[in-house]
N, C-alpha and C. Protein backbone atom coordinates (compact mmCIF):
# COMPACT_ATOMS: atom_id res chain seq x y z
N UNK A 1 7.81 7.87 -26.86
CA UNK A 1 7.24 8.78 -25.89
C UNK A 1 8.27 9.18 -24.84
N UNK A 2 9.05 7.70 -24.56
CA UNK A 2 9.86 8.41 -23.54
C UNK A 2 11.51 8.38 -23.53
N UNK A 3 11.93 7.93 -24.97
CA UNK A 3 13.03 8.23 -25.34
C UNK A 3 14.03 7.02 -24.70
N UNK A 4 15.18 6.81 -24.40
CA UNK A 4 15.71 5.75 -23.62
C UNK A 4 14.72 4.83 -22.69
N UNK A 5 14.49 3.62 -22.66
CA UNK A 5 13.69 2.99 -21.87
C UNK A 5 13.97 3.02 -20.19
N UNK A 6 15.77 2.64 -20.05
CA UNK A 6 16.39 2.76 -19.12
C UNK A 6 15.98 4.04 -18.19
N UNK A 7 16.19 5.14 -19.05
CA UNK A 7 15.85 6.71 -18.18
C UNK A 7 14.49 6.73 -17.34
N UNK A 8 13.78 6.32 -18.27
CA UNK A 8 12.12 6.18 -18.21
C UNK A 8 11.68 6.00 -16.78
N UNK A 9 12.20 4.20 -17.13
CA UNK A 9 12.54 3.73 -15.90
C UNK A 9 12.75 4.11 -14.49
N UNK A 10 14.15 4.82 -14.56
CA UNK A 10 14.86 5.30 -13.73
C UNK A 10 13.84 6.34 -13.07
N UNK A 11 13.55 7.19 -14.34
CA UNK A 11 12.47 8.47 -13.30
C UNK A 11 11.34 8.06 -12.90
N UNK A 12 10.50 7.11 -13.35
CA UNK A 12 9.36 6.63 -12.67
C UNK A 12 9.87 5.32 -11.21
N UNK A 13 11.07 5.13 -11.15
CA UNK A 13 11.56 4.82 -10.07
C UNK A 13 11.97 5.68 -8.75
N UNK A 14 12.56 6.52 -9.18
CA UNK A 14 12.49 8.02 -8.28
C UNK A 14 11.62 8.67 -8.20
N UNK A 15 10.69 8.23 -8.66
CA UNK A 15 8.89 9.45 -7.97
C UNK A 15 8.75 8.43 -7.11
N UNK A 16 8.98 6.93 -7.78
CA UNK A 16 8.18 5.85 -6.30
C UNK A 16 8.69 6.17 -5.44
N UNK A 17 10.09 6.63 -4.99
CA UNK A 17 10.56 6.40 -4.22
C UNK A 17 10.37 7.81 -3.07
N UNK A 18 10.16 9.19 -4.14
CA UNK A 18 10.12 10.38 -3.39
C UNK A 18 8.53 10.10 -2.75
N UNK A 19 7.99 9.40 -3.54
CA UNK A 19 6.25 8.91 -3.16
C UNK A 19 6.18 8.77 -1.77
N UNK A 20 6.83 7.89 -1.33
CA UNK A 20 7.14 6.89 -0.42
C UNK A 20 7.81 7.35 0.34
N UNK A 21 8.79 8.49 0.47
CA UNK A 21 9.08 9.33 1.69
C UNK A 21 8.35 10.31 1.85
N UNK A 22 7.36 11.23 0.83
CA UNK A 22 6.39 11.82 1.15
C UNK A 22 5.13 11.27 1.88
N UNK A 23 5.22 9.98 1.86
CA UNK A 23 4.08 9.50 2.60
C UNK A 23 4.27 9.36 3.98
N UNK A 24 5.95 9.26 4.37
CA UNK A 24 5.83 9.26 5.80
C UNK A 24 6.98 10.55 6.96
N UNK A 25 6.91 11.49 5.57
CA UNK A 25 7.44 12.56 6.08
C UNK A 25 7.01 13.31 7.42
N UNK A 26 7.59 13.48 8.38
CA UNK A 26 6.98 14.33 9.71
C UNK A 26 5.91 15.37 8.98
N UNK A 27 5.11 16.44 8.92
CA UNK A 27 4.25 16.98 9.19
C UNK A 27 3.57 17.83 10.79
N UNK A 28 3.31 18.81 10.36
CA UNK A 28 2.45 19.18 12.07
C UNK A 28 0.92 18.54 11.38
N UNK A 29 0.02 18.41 12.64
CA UNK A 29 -1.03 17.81 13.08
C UNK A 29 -2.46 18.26 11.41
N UNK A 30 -2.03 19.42 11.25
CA UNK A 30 -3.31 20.09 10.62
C UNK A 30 -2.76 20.07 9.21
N UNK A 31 -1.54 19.71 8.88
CA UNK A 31 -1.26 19.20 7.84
C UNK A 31 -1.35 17.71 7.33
N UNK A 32 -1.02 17.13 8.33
CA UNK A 32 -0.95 15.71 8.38
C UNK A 32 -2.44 14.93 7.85
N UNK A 33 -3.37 16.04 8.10
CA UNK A 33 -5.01 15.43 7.50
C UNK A 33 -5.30 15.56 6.47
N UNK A 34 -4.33 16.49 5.62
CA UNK A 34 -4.91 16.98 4.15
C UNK A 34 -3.85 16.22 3.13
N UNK A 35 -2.73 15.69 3.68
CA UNK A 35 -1.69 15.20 3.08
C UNK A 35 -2.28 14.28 2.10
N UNK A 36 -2.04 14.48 0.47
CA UNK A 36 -2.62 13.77 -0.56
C UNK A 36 -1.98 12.41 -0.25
N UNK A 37 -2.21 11.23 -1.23
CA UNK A 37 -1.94 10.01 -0.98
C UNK A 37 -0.85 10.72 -2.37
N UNK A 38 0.37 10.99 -2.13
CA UNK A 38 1.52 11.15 -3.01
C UNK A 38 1.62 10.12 -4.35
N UNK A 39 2.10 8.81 -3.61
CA UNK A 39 2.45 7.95 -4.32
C UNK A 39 1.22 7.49 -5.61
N UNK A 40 0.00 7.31 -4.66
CA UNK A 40 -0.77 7.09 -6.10
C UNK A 40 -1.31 8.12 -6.86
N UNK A 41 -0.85 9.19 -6.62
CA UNK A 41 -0.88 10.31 -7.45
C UNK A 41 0.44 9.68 -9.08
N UNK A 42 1.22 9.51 -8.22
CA UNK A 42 2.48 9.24 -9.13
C UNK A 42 2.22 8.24 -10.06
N UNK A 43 1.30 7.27 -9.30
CA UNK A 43 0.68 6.18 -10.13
C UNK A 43 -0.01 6.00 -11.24
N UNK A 44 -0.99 7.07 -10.90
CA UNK A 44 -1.83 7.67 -11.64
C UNK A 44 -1.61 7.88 -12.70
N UNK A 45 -0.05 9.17 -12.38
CA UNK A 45 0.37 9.98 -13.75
C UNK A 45 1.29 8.81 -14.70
N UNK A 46 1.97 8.12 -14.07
CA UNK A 46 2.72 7.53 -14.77
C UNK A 46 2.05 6.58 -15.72
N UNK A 47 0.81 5.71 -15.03
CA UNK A 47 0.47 4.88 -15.35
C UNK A 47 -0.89 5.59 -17.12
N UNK A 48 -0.58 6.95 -17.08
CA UNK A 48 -1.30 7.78 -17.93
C UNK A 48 -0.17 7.88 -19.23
N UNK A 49 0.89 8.12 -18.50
CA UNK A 49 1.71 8.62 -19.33
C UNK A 49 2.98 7.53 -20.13
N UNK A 50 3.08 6.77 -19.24
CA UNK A 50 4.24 5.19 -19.61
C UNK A 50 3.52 3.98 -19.14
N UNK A 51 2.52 4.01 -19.83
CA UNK A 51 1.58 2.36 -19.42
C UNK A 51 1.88 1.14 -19.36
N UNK A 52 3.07 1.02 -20.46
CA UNK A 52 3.96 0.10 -20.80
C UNK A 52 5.26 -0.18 -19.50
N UNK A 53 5.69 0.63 -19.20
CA UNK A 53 7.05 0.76 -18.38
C UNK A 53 5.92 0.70 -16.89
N UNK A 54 4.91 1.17 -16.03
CA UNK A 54 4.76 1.80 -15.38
C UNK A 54 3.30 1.11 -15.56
N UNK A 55 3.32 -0.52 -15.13
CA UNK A 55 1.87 -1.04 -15.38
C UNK A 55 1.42 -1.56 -14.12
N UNK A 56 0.67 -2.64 -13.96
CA UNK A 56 -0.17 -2.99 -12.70
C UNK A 56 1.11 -3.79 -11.42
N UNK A 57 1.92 -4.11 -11.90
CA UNK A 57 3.31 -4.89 -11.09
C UNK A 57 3.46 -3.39 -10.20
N UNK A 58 3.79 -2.45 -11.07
CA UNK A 58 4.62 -0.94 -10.64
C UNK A 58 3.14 -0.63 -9.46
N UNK A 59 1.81 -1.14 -10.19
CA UNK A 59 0.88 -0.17 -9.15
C UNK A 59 0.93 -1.23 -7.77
N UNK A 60 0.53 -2.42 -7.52
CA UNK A 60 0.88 -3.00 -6.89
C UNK A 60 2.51 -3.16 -5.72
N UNK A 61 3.17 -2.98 -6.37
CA UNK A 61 4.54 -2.74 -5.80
C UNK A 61 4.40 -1.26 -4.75
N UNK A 62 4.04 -0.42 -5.12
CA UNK A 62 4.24 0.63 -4.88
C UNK A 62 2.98 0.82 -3.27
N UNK A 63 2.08 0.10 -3.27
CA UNK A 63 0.76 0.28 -2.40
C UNK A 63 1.39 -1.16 -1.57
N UNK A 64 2.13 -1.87 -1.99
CA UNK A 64 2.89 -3.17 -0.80
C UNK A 64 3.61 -2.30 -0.07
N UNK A 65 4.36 -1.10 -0.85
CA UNK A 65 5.56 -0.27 -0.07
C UNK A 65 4.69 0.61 1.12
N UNK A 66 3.28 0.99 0.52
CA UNK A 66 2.59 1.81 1.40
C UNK A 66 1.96 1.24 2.65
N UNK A 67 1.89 -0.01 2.66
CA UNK A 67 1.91 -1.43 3.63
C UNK A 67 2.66 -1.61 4.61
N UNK A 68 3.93 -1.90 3.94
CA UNK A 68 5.28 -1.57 4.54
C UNK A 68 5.09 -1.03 5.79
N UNK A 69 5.77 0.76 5.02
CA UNK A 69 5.44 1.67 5.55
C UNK A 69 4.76 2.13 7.08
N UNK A 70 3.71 1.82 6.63
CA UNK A 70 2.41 2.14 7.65
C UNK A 70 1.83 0.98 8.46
N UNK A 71 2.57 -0.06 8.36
CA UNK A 71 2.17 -1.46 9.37
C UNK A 71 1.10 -1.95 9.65
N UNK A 72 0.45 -1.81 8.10
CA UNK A 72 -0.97 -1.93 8.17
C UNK A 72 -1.01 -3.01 7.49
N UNK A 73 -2.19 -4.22 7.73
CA UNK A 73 -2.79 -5.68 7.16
C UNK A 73 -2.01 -5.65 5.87
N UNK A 74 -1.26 -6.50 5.25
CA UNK A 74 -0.12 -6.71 4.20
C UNK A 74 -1.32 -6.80 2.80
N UNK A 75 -1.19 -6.12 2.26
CA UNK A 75 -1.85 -6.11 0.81
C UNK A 75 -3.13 -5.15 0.47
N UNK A 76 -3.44 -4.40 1.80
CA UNK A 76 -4.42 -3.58 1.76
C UNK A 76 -4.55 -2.50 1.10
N UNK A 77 -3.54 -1.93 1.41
CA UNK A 77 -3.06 -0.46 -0.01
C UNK A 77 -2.72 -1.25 -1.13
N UNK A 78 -2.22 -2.79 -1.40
CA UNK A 78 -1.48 -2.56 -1.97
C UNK A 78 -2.93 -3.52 -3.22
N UNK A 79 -3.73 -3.54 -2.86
CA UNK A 79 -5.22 -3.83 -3.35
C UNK A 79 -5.75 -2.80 -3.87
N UNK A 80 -5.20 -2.06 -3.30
CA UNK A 80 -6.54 -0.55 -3.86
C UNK A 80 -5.63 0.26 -4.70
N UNK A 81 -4.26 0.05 -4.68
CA UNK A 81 -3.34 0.77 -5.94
C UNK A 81 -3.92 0.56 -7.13
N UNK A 82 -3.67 -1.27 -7.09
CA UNK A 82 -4.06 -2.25 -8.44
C UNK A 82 -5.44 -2.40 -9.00
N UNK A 83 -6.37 -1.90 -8.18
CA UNK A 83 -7.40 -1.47 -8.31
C UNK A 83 -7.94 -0.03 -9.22
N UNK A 84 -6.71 1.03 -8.48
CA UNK A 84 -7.00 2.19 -9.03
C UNK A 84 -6.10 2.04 -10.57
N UNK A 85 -4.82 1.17 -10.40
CA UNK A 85 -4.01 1.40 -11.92
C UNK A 85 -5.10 0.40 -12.55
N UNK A 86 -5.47 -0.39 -12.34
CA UNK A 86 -5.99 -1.35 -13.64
C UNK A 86 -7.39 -0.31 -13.90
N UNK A 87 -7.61 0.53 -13.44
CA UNK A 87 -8.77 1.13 -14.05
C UNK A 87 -8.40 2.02 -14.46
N UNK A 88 -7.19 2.78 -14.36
CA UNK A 88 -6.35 3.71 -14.72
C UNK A 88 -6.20 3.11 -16.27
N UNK A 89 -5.38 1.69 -16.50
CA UNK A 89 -4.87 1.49 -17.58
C UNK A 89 -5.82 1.21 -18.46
N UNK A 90 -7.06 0.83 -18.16
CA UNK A 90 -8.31 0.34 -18.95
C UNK A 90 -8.79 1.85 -19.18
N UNK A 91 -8.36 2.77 -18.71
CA UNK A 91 -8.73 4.30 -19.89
C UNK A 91 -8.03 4.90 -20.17
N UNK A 92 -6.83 4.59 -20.03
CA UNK A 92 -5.70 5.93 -20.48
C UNK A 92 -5.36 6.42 -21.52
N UNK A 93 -6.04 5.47 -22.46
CA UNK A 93 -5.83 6.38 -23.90
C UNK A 93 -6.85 7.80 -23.96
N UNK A 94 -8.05 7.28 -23.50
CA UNK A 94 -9.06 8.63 -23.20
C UNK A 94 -8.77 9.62 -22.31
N UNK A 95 -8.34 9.58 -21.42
CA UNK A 95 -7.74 10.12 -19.98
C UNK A 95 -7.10 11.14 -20.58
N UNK A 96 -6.05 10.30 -21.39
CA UNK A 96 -4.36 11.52 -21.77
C UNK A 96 -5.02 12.19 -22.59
N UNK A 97 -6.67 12.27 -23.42
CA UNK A 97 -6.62 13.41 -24.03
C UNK A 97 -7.25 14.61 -23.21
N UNK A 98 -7.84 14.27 -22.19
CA UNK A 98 -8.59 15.21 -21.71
C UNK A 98 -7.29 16.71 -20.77
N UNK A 99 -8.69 17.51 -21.20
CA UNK A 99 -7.68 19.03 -20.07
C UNK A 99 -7.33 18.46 -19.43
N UNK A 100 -6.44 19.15 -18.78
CA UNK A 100 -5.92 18.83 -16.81
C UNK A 100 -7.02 18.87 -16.43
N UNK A 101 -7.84 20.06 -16.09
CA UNK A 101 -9.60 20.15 -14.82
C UNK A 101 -10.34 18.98 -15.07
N UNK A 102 -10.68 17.96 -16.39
CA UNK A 102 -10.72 16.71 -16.56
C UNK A 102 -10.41 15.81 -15.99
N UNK A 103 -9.20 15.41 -16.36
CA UNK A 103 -8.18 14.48 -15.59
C UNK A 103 -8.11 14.92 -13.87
N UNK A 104 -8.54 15.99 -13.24
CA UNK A 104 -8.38 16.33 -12.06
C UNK A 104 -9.44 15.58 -11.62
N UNK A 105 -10.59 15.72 -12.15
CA UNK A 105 -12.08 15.48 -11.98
C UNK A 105 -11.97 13.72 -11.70
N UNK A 106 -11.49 13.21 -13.09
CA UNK A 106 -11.27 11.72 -13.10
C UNK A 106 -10.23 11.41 -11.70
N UNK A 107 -9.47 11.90 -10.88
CA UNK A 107 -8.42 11.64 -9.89
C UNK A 107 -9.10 11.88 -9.03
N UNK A 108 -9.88 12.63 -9.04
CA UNK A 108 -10.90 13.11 -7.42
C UNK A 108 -11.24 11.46 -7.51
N UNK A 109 -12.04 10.81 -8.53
CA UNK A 109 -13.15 9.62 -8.21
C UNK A 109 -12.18 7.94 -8.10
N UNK A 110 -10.81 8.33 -8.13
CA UNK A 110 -10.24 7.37 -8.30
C UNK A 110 -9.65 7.35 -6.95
N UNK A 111 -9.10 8.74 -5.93
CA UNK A 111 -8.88 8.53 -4.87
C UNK A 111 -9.93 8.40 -4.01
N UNK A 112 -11.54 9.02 -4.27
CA UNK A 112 -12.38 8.32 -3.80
C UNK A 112 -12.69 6.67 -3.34
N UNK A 113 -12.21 5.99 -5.01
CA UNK A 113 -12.58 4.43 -4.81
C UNK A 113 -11.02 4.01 -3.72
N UNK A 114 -10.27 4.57 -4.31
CA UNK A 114 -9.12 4.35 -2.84
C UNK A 114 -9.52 3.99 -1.66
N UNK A 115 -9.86 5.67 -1.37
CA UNK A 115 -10.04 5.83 0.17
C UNK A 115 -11.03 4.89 0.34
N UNK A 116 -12.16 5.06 -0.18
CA UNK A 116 -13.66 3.97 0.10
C UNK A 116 -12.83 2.55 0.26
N UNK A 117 -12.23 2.04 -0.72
CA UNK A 117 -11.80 0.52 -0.48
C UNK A 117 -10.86 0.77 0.70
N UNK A 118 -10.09 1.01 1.02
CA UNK A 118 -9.00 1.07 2.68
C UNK A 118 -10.36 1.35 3.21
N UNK A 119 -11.02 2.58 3.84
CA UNK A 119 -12.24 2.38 4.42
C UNK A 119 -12.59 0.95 4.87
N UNK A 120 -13.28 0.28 3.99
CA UNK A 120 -14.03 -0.98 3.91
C UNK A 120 -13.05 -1.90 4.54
N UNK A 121 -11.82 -1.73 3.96
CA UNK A 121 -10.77 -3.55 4.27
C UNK A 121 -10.56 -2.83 6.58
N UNK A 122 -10.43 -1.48 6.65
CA UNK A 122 -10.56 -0.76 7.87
C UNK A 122 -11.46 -1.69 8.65
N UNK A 123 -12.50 -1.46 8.21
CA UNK A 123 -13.84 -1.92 8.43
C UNK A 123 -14.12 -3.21 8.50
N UNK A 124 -13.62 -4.38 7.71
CA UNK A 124 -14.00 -5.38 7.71
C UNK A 124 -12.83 -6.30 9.18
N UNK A 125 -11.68 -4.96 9.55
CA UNK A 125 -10.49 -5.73 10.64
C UNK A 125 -10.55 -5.16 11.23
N UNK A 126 -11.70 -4.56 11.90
CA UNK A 126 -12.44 -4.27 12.44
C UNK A 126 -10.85 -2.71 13.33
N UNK A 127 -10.73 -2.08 12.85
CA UNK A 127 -9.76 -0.51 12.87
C UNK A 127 -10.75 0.78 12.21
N UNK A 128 -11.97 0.91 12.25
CA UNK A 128 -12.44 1.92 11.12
C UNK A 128 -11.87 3.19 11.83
N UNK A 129 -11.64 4.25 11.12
CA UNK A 129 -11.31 5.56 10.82
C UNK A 129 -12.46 6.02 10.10
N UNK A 130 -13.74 6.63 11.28
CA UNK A 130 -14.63 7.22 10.78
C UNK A 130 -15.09 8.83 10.86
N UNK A 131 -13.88 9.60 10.65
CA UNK A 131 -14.10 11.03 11.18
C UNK A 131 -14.00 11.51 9.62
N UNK A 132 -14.35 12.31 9.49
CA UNK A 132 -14.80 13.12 7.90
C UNK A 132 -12.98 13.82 7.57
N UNK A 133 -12.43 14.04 8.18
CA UNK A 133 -11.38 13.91 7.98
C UNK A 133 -10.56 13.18 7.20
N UNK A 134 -10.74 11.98 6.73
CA UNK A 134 -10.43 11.25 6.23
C UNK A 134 -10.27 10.64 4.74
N UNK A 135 -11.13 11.73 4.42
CA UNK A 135 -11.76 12.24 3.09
C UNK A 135 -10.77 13.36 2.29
N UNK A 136 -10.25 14.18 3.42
CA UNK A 136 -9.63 15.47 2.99
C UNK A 136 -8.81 14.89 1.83
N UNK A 137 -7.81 13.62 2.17
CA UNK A 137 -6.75 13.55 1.08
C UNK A 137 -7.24 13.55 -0.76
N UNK A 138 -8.48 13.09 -0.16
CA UNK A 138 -9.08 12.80 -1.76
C UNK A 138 -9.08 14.50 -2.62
N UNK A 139 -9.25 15.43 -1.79
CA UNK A 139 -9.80 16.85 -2.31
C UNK A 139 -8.42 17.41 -2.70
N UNK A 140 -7.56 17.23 -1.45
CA UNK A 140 -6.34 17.68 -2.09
C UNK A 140 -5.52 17.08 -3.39
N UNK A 141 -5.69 16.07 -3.37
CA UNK A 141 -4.92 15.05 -4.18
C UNK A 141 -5.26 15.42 -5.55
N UNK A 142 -6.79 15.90 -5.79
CA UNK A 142 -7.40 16.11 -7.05
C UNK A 142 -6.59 17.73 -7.26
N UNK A 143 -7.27 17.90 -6.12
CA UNK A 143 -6.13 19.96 -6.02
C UNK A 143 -4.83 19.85 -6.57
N UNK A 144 -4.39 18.76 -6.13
CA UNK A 144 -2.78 19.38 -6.26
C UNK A 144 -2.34 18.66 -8.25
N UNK A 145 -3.33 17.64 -8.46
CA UNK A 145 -3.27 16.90 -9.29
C UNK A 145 -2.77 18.06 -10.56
N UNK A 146 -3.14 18.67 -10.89
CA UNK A 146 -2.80 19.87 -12.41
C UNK A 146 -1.07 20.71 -12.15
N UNK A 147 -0.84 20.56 -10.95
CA UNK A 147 0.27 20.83 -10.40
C UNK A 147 1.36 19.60 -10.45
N UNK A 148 1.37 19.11 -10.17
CA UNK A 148 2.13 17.58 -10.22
C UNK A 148 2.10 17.11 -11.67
N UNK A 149 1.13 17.17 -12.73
CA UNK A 149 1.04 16.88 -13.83
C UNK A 149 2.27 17.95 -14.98
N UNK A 150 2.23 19.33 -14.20
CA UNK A 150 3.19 20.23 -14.88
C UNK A 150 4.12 19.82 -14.15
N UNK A 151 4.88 19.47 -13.31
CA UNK A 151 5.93 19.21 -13.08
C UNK A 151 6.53 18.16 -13.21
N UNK A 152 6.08 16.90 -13.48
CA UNK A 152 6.30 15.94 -14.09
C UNK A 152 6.38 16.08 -15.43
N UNK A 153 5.48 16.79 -15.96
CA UNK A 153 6.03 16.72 -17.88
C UNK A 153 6.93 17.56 -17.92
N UNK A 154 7.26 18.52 -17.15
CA UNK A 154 8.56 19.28 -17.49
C UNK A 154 9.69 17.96 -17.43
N UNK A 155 9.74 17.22 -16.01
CA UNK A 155 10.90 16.75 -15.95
C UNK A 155 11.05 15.77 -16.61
N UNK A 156 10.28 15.36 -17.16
CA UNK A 156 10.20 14.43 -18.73
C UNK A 156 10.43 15.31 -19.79
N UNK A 157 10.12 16.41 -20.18
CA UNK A 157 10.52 17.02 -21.36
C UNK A 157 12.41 17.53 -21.08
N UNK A 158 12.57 17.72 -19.52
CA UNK A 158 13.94 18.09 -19.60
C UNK A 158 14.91 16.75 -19.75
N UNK A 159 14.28 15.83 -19.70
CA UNK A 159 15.11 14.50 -19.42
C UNK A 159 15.39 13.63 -20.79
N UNK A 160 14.41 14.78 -21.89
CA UNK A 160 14.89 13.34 -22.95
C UNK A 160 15.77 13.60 -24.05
């Protein structure tokens, strides 16, 4: 599927990483609310597309970085990654056949259980973020999802 293992690698290492500066890139104010959750977008796709290379370690790793990051309770994103890849990997053979507007549909309900779980762990340390706002990333994330999916298989089809 993905030709050299090493390469594979390499490019699902450089989305984590562009993930992960998209997540804390400056922004103005009215952007900053709609901003998809990048990285587990990347998660998503990869974990659709290289299940093997790009499994629950990679989803986990990647939501510790979003931890990091954002100086938030240590394992909280990085709970709801491993959450979203292990349910990711428990369908991805079905997943990869569906259209993109499919697979968009399935990403809306997966950044849903996201956001809902951060929500809750919010909630239980006692920080909630309860403005409807908060929601936006889920809509975009699914939006931008058919977009990100073509540009990623290009740069996998140019890469092998």
């Amino acid at each position: 599927m993905m030709g050299n293992g090493n390469t594979g690698s390499l490019r699902i290492a450089v989305s984590a990483i562009i993930g992960l500066l998209l997540a804390i890139a400056p922004l103005p104010h009215w952007l900053e609310v709609v901003r998809p959750d990048f990285l587990l977008l990347f998660v998503v796709y990869w974990s659709l597309t290289a299940p093997r290379v790009a499994g629950l370690t990679f989803a986990w790793l990647c939501g510790f970085g979003i931890d990091l990051l954002h100086g938030v309770v240590l394992g909280q994103h990085a709970l709801m990654f491993l959450l979203v890849g292990a349910i990711t990997h428990r369908w991805q053979l079905q997943l990869r056949i569906f259209p993109v507007w499919q697979q968009a549909a399935w990403v809306w309900l997966m950044l849903l259980i996201y956001q809902f779980g951060v929500f809750w762990i919010d909630g239980i340390i006692s920080q909630p973020v309860t403005t409807w706002q908060r929601w936006l990333p889920v809509f975009s994330g699914a939006i931008l999802w058919p977009t990100l999916v073509a540009v990623l298989d290009t740069w996998n089809r140019r890469r092998r």
